[in-house]
C-alpha atoms as a PDB file:
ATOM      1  CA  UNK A   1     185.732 -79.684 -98.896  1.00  0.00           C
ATOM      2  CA  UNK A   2     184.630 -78.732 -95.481  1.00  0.00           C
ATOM      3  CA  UNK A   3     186.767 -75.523 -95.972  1.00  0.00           C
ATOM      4  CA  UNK A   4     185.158 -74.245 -99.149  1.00  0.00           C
ATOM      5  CA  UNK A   5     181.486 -75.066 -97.730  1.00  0.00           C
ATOM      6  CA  UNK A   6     182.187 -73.259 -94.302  1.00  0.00           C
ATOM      7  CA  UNK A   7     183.841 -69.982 -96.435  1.00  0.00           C
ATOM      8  CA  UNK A   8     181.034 -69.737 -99.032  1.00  0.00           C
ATOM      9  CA  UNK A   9     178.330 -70.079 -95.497  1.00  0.00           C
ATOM     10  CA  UNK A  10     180.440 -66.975 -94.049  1.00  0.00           C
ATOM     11  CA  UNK A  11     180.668 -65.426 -97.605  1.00  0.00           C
ATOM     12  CA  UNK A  12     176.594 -65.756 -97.719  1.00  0.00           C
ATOM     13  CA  UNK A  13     176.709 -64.180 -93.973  1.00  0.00           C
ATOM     14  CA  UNK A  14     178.698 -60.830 -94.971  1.00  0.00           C
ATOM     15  CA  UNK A  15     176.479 -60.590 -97.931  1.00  0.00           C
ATOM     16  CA  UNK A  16     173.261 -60.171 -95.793  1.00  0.00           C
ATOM     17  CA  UNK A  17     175.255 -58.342 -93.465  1.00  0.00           C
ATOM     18  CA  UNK A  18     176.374 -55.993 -95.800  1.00  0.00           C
ATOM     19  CA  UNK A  19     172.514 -55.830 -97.299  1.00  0.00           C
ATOM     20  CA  UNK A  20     171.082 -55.186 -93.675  1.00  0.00           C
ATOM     21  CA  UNK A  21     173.110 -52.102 -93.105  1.00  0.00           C
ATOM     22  CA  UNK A  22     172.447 -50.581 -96.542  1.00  0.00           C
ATOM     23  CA  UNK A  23     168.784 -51.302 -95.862  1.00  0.00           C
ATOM     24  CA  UNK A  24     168.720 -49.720 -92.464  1.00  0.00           C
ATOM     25  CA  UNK A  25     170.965 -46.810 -93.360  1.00  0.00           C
ATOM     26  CA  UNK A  26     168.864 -45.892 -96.450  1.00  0.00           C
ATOM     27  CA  UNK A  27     165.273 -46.172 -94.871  1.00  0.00           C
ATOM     28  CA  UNK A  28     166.237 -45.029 -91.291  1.00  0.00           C
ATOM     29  CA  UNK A  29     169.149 -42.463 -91.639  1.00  0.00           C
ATOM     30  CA  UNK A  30     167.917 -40.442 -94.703  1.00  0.00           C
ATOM     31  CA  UNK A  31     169.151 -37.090 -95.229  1.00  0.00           C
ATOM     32  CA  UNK A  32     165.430 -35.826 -95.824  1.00  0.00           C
ATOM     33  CA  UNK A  33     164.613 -35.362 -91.953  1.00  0.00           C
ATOM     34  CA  UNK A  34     162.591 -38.444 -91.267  1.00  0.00           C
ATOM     35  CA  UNK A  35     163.440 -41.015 -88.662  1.00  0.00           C
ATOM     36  CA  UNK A  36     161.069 -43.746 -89.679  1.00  0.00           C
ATOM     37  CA  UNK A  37     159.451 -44.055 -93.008  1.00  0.00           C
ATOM     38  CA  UNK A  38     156.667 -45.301 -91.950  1.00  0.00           C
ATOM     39  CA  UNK A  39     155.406 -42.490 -90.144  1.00  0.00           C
ATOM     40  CA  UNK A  40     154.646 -40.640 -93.430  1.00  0.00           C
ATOM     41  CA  UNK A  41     151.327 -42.462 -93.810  1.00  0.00           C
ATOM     42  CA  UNK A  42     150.183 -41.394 -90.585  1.00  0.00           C
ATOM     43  CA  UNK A  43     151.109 -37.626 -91.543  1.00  0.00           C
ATOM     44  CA  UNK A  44     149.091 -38.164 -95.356  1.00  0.00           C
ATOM     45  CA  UNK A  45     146.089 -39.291 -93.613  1.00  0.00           C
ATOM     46  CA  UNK A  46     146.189 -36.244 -91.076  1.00  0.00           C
ATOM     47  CA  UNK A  47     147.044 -33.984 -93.996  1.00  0.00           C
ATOM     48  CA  UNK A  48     144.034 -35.730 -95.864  1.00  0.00           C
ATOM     49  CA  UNK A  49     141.384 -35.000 -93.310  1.00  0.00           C
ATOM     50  CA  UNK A  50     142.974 -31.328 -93.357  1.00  0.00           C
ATOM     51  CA  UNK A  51     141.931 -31.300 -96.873  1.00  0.00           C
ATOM     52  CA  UNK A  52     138.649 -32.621 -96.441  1.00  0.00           C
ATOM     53  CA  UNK A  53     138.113 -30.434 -93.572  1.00  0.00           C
ATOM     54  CA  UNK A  54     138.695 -27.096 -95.531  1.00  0.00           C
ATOM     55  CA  UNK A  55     136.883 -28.646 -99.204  1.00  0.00           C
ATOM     56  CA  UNK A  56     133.428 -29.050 -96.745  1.00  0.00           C
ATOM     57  CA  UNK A  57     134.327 -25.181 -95.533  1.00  0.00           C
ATOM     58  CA  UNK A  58     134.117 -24.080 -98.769  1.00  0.00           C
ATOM     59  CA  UNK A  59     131.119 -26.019 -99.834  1.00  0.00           C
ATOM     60  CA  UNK A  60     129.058 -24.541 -96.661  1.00  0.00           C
ATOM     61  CA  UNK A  61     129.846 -21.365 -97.475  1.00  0.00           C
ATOM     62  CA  UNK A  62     128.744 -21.597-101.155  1.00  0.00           C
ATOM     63  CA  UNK A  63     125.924 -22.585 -99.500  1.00  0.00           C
ATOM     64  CA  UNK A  64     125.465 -20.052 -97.418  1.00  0.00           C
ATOM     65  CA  UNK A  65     126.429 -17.416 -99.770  1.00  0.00           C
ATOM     66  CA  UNK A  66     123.781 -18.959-102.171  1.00  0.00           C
ATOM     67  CA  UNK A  67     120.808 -19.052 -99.632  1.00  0.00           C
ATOM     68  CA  UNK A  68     122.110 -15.042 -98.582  1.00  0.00           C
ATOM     69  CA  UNK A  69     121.771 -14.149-102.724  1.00  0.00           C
ATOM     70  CA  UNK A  70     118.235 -16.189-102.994  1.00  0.00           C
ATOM     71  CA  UNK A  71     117.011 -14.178 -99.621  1.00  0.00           C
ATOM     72  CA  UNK A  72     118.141 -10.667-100.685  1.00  0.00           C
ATOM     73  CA  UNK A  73     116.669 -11.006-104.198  1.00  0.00           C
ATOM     74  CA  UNK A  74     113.270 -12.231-102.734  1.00  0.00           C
ATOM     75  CA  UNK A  75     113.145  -8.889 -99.923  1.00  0.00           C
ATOM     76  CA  UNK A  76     113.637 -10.965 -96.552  1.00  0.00           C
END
């Protein structure tokens, strides 16, 4: 009985072995340039404030361009 106990323990073994290196080859080695997954919420958050940056642009120069109209039409 010892035999079959100590076979299904290194049987349990190579199937987290085998899970480990599919895990780590999948999220670490992918074929879509990126080292570390992780890193792509870093890059969304820089890309976000990007966004923001350019959306408060435009509003300003709505602004602007409204207070320019509102001036020419009253003669300044």
């Amino acid at each position: 009985m010892i035999k079959k106990h100590n076979a299904f323990g290194i049987l349990e073994l190579l199937i987290v072995i085998i899970i480990a290196i599919v895990v780590y080859f999948s999220f670490f080695h992918s074929n879509y340039g990126r080292k570390n997954p992780f890193d792509d919420n870093a890059g969304i958050k820089t890309q976000q404030q990007a966004v923001d940056s350019k959306i408060q642009e435009i509003e300003d120069y709505k602004k602007l361009r409204q207070d320019i109209e509102k001036n020419l039409q009253k003669g300044y």
